[in-house]
N, C-alpha and C. Protein backbone atom coordinates (compact mmCIF):
# COMPACT_ATOMS: atom_id res chain seq x y z
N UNK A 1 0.84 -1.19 0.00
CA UNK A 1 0.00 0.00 0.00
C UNK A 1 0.88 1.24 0.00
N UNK A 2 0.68 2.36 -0.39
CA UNK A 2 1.16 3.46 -0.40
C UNK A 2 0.16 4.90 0.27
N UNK A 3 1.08 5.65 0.51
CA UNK A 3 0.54 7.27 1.16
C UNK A 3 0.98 8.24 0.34
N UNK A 4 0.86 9.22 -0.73
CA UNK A 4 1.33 9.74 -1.19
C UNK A 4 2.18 9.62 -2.14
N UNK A 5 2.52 7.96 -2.75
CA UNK A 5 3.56 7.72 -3.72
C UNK A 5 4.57 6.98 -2.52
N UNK A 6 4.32 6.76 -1.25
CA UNK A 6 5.36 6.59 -0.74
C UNK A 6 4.85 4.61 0.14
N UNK A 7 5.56 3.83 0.00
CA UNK A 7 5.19 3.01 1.14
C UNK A 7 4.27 3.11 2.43
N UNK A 8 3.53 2.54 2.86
CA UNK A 8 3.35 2.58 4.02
C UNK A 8 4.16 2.09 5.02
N UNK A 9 3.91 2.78 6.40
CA UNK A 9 5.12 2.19 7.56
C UNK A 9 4.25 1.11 8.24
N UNK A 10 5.30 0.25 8.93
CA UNK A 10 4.71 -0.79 10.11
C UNK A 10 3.96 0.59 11.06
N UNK A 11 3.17 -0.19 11.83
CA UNK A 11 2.39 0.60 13.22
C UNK A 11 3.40 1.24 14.23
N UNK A 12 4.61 0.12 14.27
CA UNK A 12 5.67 0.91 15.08
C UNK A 12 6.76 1.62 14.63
N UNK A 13 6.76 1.53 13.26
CA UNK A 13 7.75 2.50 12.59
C UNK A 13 7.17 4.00 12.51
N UNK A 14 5.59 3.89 12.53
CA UNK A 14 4.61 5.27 13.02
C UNK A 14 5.36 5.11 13.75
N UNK A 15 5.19 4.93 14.48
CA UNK A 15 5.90 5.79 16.29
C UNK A 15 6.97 5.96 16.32
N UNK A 16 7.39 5.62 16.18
CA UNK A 16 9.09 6.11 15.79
C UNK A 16 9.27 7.27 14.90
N UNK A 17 8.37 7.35 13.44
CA UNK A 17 8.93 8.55 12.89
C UNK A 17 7.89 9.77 13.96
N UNK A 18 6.92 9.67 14.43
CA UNK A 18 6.41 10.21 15.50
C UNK A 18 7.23 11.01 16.43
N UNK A 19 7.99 10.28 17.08
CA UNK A 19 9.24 10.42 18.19
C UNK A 19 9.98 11.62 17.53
N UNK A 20 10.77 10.40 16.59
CA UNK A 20 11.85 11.27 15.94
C UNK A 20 11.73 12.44 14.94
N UNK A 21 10.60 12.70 14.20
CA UNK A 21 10.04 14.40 14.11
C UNK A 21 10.04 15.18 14.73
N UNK A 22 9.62 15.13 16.25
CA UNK A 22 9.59 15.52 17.21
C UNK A 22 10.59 15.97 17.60
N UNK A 23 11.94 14.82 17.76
CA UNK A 23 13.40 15.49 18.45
C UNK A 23 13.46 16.44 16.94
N UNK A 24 13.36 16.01 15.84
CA UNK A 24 14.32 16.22 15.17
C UNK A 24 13.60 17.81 14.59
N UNK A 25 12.45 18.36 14.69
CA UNK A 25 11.96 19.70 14.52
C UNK A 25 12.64 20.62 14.86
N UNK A 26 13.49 20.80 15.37
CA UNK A 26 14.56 21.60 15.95
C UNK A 26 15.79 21.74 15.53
N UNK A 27 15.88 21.33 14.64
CA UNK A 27 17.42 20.37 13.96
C UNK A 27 18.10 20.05 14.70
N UNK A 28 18.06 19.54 16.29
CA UNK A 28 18.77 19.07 16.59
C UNK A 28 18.05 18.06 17.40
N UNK A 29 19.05 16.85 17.87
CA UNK A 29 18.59 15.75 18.84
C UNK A 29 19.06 15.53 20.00
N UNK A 30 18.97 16.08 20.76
CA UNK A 30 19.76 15.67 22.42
C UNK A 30 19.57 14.22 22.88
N UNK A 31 20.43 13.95 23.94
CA UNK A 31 20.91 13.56 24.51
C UNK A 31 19.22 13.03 25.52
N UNK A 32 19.24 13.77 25.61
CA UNK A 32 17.44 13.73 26.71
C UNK A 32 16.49 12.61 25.58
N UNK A 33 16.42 13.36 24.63
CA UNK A 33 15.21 13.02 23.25
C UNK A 33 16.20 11.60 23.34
N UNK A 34 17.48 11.19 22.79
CA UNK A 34 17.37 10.03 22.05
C UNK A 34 17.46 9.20 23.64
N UNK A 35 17.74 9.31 24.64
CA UNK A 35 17.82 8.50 25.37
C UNK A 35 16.33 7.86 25.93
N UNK A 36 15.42 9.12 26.09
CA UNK A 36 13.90 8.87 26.38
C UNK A 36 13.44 7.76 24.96
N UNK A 37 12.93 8.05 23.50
CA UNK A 37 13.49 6.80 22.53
C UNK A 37 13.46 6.25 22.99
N UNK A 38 14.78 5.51 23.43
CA UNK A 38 16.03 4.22 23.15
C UNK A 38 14.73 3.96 24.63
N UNK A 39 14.48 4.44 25.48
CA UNK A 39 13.96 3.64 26.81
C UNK A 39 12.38 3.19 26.35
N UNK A 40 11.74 4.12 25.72
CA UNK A 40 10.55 3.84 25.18
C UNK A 40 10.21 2.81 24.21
N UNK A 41 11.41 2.47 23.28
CA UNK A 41 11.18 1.22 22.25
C UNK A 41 11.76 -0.20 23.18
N UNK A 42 12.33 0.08 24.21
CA UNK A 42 12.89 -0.98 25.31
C UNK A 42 11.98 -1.39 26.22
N UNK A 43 10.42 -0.54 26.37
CA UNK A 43 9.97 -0.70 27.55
C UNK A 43 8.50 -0.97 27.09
N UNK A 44 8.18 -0.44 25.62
CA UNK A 44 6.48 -0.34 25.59
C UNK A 44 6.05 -1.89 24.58
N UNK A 45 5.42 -2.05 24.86
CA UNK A 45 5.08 -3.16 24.02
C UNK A 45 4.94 -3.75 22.66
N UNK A 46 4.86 -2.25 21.88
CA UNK A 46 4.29 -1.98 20.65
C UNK A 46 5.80 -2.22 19.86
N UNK A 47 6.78 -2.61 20.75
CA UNK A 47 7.89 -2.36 19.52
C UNK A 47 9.01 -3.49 20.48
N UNK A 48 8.40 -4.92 20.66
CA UNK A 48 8.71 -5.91 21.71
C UNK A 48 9.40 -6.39 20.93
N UNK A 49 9.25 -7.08 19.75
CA UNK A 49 9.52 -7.23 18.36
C UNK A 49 10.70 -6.45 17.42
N UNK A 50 11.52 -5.90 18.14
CA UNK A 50 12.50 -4.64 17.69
C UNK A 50 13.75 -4.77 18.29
N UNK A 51 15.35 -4.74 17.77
CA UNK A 51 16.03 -4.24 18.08
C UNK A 51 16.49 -2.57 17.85
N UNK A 52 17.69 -2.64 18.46
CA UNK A 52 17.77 -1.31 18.90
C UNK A 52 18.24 -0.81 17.40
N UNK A 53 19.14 -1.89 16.82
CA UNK A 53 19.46 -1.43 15.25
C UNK A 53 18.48 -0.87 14.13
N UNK A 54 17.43 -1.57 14.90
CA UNK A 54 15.90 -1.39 13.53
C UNK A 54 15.39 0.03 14.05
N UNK A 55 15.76 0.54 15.28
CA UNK A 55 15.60 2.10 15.88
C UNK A 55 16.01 3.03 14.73
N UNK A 56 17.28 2.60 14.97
CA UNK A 56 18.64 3.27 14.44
C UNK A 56 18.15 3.72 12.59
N UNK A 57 17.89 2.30 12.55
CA UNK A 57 17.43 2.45 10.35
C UNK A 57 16.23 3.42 10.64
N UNK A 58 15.11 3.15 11.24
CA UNK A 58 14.34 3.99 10.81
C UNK A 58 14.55 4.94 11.40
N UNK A 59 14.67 5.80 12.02
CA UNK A 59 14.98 7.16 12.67
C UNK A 59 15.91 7.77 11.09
N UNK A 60 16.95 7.01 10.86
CA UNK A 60 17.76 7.18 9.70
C UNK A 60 17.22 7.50 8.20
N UNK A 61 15.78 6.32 8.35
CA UNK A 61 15.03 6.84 6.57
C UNK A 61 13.86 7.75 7.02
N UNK A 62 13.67 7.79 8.65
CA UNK A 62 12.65 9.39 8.56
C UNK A 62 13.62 10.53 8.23
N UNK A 63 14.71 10.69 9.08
CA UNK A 63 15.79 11.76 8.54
C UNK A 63 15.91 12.32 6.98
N UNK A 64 15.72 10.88 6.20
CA UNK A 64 15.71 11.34 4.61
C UNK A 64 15.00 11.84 4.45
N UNK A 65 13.73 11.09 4.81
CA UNK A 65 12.55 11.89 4.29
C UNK A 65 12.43 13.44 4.88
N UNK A 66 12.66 13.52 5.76
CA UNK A 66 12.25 15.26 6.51
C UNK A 66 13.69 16.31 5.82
N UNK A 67 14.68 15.43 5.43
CA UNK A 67 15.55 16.53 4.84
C UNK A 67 14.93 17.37 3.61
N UNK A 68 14.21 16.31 2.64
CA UNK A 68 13.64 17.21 1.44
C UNK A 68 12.78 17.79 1.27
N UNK A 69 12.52 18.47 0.58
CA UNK A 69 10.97 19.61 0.28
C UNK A 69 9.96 18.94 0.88
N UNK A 70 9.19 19.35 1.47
CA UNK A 70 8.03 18.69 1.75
C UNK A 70 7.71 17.57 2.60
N UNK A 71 8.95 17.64 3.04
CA UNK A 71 9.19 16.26 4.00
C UNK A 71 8.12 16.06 4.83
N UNK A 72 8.08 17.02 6.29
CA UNK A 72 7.43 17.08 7.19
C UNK A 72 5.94 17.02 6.94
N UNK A 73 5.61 17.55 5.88
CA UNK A 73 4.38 16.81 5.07
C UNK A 73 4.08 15.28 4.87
N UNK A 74 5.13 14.96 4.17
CA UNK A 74 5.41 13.33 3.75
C UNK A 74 5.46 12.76 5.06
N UNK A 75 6.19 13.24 6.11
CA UNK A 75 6.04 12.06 7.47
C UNK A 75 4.81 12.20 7.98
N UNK A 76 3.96 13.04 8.75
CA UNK A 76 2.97 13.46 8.66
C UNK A 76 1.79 12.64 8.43
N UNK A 77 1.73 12.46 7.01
CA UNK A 77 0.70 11.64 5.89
C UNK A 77 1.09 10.44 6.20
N UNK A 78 2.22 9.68 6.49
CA UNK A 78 2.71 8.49 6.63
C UNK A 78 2.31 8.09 8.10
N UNK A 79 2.77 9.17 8.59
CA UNK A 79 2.32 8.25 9.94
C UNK A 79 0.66 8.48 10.14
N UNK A 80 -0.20 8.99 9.70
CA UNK A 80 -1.47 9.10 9.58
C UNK A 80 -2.12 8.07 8.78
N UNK A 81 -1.63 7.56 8.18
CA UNK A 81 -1.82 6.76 6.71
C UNK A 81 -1.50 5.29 7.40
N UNK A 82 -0.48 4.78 8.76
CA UNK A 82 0.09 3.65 8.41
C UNK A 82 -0.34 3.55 10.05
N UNK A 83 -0.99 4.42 10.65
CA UNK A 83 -2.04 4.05 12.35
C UNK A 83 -3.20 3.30 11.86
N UNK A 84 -3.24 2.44 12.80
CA UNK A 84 -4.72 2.19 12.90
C UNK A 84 -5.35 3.09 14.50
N UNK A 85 -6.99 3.36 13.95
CA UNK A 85 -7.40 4.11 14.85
C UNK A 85 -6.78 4.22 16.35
N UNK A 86 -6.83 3.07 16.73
CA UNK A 86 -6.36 3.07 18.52
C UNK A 86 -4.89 3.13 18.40
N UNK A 87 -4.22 3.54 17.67
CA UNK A 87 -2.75 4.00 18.19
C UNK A 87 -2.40 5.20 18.05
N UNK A 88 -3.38 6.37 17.23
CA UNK A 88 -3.55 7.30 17.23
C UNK A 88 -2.66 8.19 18.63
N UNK A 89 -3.52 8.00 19.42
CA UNK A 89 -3.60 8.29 20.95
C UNK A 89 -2.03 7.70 20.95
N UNK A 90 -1.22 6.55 20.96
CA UNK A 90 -0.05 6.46 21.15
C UNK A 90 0.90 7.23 20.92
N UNK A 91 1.15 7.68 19.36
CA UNK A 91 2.12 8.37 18.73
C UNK A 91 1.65 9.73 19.42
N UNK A 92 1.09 10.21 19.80
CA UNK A 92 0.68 11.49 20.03
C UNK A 92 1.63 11.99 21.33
N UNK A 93 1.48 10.44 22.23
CA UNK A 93 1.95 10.71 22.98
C UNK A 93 3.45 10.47 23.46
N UNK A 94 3.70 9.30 22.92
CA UNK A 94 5.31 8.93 22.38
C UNK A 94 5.55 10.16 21.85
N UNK A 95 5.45 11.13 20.99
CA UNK A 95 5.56 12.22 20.80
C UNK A 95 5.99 13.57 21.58
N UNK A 96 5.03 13.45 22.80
CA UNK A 96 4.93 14.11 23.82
C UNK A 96 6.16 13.62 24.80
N UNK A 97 6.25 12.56 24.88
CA UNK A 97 6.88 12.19 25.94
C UNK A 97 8.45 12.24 25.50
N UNK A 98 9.01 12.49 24.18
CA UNK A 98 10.18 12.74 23.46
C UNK A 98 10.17 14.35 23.59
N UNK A 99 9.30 15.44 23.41
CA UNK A 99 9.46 16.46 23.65
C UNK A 99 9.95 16.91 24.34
N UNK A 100 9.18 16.30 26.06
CA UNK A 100 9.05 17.25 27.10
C UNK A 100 10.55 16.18 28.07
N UNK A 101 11.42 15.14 27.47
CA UNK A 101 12.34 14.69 27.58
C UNK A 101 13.40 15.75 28.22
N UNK A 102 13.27 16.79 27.57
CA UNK A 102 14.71 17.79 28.04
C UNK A 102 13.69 18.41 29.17
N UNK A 103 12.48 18.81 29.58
CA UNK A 103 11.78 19.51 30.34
C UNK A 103 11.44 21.24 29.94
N UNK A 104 11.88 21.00 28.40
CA UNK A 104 11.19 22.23 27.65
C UNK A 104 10.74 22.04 26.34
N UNK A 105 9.37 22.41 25.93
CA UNK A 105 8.84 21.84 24.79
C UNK A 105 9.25 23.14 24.46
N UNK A 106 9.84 23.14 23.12
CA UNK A 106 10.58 24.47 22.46
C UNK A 106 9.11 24.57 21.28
N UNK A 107 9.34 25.56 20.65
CA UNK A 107 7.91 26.52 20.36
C UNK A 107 8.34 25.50 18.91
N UNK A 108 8.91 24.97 18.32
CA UNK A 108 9.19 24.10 16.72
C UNK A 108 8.75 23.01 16.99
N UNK A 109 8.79 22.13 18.45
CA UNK A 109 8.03 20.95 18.50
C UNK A 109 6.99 20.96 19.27
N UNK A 110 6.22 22.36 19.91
CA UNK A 110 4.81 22.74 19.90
C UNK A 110 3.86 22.82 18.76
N UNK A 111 4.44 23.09 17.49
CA UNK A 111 3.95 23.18 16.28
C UNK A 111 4.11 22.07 15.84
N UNK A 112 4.73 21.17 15.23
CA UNK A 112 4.97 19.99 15.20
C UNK A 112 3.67 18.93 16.25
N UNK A 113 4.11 19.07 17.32
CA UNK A 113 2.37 18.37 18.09
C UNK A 113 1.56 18.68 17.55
N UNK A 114 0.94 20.49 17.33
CA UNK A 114 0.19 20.42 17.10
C UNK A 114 -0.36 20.35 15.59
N UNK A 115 0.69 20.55 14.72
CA UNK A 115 0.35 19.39 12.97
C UNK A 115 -0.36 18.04 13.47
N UNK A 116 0.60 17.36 14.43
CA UNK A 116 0.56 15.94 14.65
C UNK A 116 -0.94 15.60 14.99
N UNK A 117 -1.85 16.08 16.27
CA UNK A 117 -2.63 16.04 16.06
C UNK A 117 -3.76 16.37 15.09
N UNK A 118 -3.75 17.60 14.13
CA UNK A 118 -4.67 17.55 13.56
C UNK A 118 -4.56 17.09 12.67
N UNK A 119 -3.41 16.25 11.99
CA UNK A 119 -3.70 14.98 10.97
C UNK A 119 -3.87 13.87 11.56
N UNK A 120 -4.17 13.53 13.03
CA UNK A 120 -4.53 12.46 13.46
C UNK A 120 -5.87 12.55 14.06
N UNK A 121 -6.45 13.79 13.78
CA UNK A 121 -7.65 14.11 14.14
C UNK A 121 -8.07 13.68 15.65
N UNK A 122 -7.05 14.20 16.77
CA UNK A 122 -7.26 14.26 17.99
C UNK A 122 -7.98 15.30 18.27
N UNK A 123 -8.59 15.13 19.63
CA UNK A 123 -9.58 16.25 20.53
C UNK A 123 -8.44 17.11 21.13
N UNK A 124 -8.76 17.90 21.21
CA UNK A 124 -8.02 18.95 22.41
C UNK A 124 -7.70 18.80 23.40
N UNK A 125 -8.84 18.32 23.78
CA UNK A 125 -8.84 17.91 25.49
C UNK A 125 -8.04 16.39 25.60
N UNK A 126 -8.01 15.71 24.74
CA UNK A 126 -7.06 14.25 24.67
C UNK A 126 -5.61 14.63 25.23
N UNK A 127 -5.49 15.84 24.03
CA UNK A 127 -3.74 16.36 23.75
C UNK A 127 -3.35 17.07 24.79
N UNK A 128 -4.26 17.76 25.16
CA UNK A 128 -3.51 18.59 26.94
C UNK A 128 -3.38 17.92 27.87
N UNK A 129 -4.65 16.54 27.98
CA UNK A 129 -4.29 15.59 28.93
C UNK A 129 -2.67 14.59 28.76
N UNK A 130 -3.21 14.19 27.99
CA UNK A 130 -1.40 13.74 27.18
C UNK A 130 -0.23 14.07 27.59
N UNK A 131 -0.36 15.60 27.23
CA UNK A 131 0.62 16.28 27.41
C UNK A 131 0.64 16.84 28.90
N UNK A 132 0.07 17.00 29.68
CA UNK A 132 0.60 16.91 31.30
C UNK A 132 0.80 15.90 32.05
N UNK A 133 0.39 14.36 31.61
CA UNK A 133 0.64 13.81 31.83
C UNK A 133 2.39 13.37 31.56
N UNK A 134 2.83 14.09 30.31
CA UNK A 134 4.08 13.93 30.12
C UNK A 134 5.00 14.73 30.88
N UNK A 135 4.43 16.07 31.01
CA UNK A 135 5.22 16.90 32.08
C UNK A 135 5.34 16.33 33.47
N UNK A 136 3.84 15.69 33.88
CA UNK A 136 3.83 15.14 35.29
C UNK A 136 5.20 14.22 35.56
N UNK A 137 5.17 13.29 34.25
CA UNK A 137 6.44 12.41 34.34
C UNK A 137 7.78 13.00 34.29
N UNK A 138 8.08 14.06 34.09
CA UNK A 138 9.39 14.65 33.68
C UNK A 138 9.58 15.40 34.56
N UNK A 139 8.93 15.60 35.67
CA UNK A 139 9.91 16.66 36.43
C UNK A 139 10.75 16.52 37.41
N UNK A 140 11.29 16.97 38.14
CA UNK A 140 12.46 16.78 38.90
C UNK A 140 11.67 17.51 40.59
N UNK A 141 12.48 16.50 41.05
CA UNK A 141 12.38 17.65 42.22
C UNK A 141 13.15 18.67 42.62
């Protein structure tokens, strides 16, 4: 099947280019972002089935894709295109939870969420819950 001329992804390669849009909206990837990742494809279920190398490739062919024109479009459509309904709510938040990793959602991957949801056609009230729930987890004392 295809999205745009392009393959479709596995359910967990969504989440992953999910994630890694996310770090990577910023052009850059810390240290916080890839380590939160690397613990999230180690710990959630959806990607039990995965080494850390198959991380590595795809994070690597979302990179291609978001380098060229229109990229962030093309991932976008892909990962919208290659969810099924109930994981929706996942990537959104795998998303979230790669953001708020450093303990500042910078204003490029506030925009970025909020693309994310409205091509995944989330509620509002889903995404703020989501998303404090991710802050709840990230803070320090």
């Amino acid at each position: 099947m295809t999205a745009g001329g392009s393959t479709l992804l596995t359910p967990p390669a969504a989440l992953i280019y999910a994630m890694v849009t996310t770090s990577a909206v910023d052009r850059t990837i810390n240290d916080a972002e890839l380590q939160r990742m690397g613990a999230i494809v180690k710990q959630l279920p959806a990607f039990s089935e995965y080494e850390h190398d198959w991380l590595v490739r795809e994070a690597q062919d979302c990179g291609k894709i978001l380098s060229k024109a229109g990229g962030l479009d093309r991932v976008l459509a892909l990962i919208d295109a290659s969810l099924p309904e109930h994981m929706r709510e996942t990537a959104y938040a795998l998303a979230v939870e790669v953001a708020s990793a450093d303990l500042h959602i910078k204003p490029e991957e506030q925009r970025f969420l909020d693309l994310l949801a409205a091509e995944l056609e989330l509620e509002k009230l889903t995404c703020a819950a989501l998303e404090r729930g991710a802050r709840a987890r990230h803070q320090r004392m």
